[in-house]
N, C-alpha and C. Protein backbone atom coordinates (compact mmCIF):
# COMPACT_ATOMS: atom_id res chain seq x y z
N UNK A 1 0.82 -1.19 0.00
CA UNK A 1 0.00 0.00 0.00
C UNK A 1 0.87 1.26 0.00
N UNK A 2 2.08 1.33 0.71
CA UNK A 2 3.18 2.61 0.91
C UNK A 2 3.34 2.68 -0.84
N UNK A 3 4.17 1.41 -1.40
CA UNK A 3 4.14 1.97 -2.98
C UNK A 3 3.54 2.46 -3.84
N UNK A 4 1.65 2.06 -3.56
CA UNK A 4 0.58 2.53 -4.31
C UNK A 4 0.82 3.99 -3.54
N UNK A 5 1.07 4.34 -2.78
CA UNK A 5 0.62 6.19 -2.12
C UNK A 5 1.50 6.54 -2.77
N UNK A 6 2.98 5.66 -2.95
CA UNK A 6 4.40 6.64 -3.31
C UNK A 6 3.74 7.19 -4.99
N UNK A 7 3.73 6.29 -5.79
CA UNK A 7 2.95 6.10 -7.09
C UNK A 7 1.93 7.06 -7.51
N UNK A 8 0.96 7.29 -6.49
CA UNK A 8 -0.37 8.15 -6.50
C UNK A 8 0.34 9.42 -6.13
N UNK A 9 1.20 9.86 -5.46
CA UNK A 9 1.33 10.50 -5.28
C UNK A 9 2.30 11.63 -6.08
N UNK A 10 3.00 11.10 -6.43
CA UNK A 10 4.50 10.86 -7.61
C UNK A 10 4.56 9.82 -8.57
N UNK A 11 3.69 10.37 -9.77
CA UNK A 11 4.06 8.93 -10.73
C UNK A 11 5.71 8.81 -11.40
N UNK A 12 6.81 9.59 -10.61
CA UNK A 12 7.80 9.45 -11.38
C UNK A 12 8.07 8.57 -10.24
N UNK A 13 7.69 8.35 -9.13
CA UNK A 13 8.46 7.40 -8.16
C UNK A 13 8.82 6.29 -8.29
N UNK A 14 8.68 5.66 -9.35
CA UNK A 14 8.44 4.51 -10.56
C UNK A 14 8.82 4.73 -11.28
N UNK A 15 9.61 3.95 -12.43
CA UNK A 15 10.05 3.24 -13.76
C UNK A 15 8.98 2.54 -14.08
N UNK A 16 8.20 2.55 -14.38
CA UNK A 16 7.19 1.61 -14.98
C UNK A 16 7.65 0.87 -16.89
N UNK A 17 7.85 -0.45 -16.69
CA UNK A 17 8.48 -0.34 -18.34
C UNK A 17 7.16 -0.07 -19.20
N UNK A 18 6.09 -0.78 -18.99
CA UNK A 18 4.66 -0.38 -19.74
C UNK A 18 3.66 0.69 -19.05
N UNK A 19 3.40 1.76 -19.76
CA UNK A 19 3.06 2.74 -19.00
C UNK A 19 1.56 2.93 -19.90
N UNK A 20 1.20 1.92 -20.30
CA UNK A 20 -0.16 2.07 -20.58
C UNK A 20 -0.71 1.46 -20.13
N UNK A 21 -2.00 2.13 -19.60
CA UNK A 21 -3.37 2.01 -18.40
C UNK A 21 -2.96 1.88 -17.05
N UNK A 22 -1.67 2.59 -17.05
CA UNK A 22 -1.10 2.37 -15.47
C UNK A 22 -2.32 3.60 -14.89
N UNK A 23 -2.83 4.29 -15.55
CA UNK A 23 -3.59 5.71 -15.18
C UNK A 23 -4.80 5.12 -13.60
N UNK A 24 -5.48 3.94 -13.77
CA UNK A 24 -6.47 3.32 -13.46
C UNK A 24 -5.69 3.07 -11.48
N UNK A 25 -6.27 3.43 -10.45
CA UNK A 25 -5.85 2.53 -9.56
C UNK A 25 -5.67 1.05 -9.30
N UNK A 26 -6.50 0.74 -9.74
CA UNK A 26 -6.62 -1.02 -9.71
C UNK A 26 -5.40 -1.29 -10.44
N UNK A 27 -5.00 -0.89 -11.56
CA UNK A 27 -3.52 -1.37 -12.06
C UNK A 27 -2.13 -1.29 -11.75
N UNK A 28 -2.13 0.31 -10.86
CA UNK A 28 -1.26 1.06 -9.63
C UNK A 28 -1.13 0.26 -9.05
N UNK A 29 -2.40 0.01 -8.52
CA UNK A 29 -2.59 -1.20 -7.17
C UNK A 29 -1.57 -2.73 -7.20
N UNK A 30 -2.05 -3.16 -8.42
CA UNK A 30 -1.50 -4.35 -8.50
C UNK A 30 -0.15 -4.35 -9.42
N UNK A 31 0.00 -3.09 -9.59
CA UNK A 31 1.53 -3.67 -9.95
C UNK A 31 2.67 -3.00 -8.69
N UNK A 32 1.88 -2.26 -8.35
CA UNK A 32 2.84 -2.19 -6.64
C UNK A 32 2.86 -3.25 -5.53
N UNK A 33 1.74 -4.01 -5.88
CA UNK A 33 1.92 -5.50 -5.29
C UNK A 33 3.01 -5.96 -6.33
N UNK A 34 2.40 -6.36 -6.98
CA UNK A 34 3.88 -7.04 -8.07
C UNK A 34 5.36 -6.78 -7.51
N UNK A 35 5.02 -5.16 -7.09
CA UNK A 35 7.17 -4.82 -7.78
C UNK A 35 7.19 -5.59 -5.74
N UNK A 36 6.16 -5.35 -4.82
CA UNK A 36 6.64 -5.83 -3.74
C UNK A 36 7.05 -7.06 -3.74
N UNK A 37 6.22 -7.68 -3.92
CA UNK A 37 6.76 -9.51 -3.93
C UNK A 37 8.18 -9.63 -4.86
N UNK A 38 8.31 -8.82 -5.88
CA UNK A 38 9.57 -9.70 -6.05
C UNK A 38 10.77 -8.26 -5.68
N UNK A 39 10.42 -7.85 -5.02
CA UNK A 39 11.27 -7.00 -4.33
C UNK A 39 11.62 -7.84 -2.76
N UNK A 40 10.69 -8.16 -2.34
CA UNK A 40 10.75 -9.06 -1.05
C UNK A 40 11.93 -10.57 -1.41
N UNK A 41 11.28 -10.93 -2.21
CA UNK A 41 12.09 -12.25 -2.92
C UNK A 41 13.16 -12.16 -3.52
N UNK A 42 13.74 -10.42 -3.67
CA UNK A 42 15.12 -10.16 -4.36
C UNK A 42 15.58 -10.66 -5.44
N UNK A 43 13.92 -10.91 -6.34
CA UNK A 43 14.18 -11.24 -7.62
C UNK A 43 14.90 -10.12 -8.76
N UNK A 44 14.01 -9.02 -8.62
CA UNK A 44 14.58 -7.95 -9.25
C UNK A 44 14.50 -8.41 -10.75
N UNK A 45 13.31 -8.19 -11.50
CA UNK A 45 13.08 -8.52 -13.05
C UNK A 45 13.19 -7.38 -13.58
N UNK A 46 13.19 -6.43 -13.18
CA UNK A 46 13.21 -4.83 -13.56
C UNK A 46 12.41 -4.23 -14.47
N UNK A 47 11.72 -4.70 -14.80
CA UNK A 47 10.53 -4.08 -15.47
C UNK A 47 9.71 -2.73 -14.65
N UNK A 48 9.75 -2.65 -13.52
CA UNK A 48 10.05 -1.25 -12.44
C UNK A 48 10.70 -1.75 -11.32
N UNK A 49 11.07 -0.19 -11.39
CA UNK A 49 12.44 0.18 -10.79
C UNK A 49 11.94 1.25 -9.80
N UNK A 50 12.02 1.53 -9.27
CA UNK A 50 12.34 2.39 -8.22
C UNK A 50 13.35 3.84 -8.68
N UNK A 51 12.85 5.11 -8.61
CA UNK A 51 13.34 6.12 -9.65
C UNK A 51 13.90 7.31 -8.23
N UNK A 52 13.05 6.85 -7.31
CA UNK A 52 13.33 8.15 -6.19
C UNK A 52 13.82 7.99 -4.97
N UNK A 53 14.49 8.70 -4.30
CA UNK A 53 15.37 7.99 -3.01
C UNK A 53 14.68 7.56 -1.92
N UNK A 54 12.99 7.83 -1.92
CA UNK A 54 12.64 7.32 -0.93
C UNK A 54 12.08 6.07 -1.17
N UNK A 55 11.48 5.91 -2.24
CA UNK A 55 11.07 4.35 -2.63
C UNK A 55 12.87 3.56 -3.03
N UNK A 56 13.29 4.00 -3.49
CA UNK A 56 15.03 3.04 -3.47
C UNK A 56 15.04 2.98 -1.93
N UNK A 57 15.02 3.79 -1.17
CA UNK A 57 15.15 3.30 0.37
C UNK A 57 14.12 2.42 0.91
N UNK A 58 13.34 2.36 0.42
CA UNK A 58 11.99 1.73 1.16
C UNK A 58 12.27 0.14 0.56
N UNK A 59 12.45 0.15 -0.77
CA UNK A 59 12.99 -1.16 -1.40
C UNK A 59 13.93 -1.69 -0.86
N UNK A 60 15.19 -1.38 -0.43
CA UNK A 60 16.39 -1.98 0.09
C UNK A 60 15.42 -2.39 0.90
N UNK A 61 14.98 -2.07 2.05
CA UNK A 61 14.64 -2.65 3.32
C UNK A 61 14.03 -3.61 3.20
N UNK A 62 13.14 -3.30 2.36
CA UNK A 62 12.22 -4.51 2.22
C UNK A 62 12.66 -5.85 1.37
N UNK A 63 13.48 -5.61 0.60
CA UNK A 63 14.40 -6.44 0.24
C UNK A 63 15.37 -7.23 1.69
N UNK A 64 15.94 -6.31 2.55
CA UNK A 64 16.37 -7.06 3.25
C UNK A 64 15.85 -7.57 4.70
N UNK A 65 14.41 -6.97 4.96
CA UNK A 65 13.74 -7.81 5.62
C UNK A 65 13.10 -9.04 4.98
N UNK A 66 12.78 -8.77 3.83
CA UNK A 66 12.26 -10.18 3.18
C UNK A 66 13.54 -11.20 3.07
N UNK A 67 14.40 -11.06 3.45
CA UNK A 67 15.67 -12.13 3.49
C UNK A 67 15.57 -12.52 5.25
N UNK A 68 15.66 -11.60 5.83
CA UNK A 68 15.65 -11.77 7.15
C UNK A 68 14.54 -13.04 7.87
N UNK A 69 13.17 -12.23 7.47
CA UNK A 69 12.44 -13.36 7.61
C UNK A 69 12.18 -14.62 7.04
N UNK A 70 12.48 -15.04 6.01
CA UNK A 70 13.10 -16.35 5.62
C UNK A 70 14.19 -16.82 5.79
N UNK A 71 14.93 -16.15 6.50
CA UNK A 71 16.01 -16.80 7.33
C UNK A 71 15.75 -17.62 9.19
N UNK A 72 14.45 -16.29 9.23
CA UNK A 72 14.26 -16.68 10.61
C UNK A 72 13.02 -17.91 10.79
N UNK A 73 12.56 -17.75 9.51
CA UNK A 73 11.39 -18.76 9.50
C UNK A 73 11.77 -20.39 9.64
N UNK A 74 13.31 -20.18 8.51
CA UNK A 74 13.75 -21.30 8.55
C UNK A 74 14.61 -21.88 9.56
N UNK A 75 14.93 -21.09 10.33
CA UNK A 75 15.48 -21.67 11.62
C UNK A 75 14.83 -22.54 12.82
N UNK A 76 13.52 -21.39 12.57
CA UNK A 76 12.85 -22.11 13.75
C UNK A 76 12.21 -23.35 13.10
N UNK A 77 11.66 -23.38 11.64
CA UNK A 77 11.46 -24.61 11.60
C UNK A 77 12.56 -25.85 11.25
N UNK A 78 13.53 -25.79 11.50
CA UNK A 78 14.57 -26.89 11.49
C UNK A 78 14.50 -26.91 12.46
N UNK A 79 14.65 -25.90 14.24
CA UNK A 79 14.70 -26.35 15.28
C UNK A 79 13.63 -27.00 15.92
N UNK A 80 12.52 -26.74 15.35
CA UNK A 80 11.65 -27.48 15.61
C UNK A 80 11.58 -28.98 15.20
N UNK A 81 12.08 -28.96 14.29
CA UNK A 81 12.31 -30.68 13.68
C UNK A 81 13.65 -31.36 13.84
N UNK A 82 14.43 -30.80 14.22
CA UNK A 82 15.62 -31.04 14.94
C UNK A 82 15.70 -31.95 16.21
N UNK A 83 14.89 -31.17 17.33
CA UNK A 83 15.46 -31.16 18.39
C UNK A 83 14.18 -32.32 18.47
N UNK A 84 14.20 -33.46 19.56
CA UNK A 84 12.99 -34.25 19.81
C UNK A 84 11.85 -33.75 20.37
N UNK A 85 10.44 -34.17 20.24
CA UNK A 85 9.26 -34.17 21.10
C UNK A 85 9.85 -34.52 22.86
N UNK A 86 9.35 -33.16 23.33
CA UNK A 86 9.59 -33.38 25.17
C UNK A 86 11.59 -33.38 25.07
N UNK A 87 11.86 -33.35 24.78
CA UNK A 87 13.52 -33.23 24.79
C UNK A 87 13.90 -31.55 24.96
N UNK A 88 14.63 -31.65 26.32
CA UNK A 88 14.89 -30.17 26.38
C UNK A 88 16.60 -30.00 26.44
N UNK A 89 16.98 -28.88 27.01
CA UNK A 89 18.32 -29.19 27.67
C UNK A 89 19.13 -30.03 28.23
N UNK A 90 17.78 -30.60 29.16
CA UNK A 90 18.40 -31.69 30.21
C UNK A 90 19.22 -33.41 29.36
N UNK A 91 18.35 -33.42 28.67
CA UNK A 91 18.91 -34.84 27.56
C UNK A 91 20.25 -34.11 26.70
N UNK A 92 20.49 -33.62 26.49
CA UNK A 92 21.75 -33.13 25.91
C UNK A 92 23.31 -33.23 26.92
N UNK A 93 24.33 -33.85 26.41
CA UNK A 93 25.81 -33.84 27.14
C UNK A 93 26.06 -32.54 27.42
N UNK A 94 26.29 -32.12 28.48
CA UNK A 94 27.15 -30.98 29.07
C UNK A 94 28.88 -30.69 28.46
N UNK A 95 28.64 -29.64 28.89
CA UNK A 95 30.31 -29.18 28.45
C UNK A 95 30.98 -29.55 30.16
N UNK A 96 32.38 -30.16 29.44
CA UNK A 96 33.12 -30.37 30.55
C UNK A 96 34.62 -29.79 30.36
C-alpha cells in the first residue's frame, strides 16, 4: 500500500516499463503489489524500478527484511524438527 501512495502521489516514483493504463488505480494497485513480492524475494526482473530515493530506500529494506524473515522462519522450523518431542536441555551432554 506505501508503494501505491508513493505512485499516487509521484508517478515518477516509478520506472514503470509499460506505461499504458497504469492511469487506473486497480492497475497502480496491483503492480505495486507485483514490484513488492519480487522485491521481497530479491528477484529484481526490472521491469520497475524504483526512480526516487525514498522508494530506493523503502525497497532496500524490504528487500532485506524479506531475506531476514526467511532466514528466521527457517530456523525455527529446522529447530523445531531437529530437536525431539519433550527433549529439552536436560537430555543433551554438558560441556566439561
Amino acid at each position: 500500500m506505501l508503494y501505491t501512495m508513493l505512485m499516487v502521489l509521484d508517478p515518477r516514483a516509478f520506472n514503470v516499463a509499460d506505461r499504458l493504463g497504469v492511469d487506473s488505480h486497480a492497475v497502480v494497485s496491483s503492480l505495486m503489489i507485483y514490484f513488492s513480492f519480487v522485491t521481497m524475494a530479491t528477484l529484481g526482473y526490472g521491469d520497475i524500478t524504483p526512480q526516487l530515493p525514498l522508494p530506493q530506500i523503502l525497497s532496500a529494506i524490504e528487500a532485506v527484511v524479506g531475506q531476514i524473515y526467511i532466514a528466521i522462519v527457517i530456523a525455527w522450523l529446522v529447530s523445531r524438527f531437529v530437536m525431539e518431542p519433550g527433549q529439552g536441555d536436560e537430555g543433551r551432554p554438558g560441556r566439561d
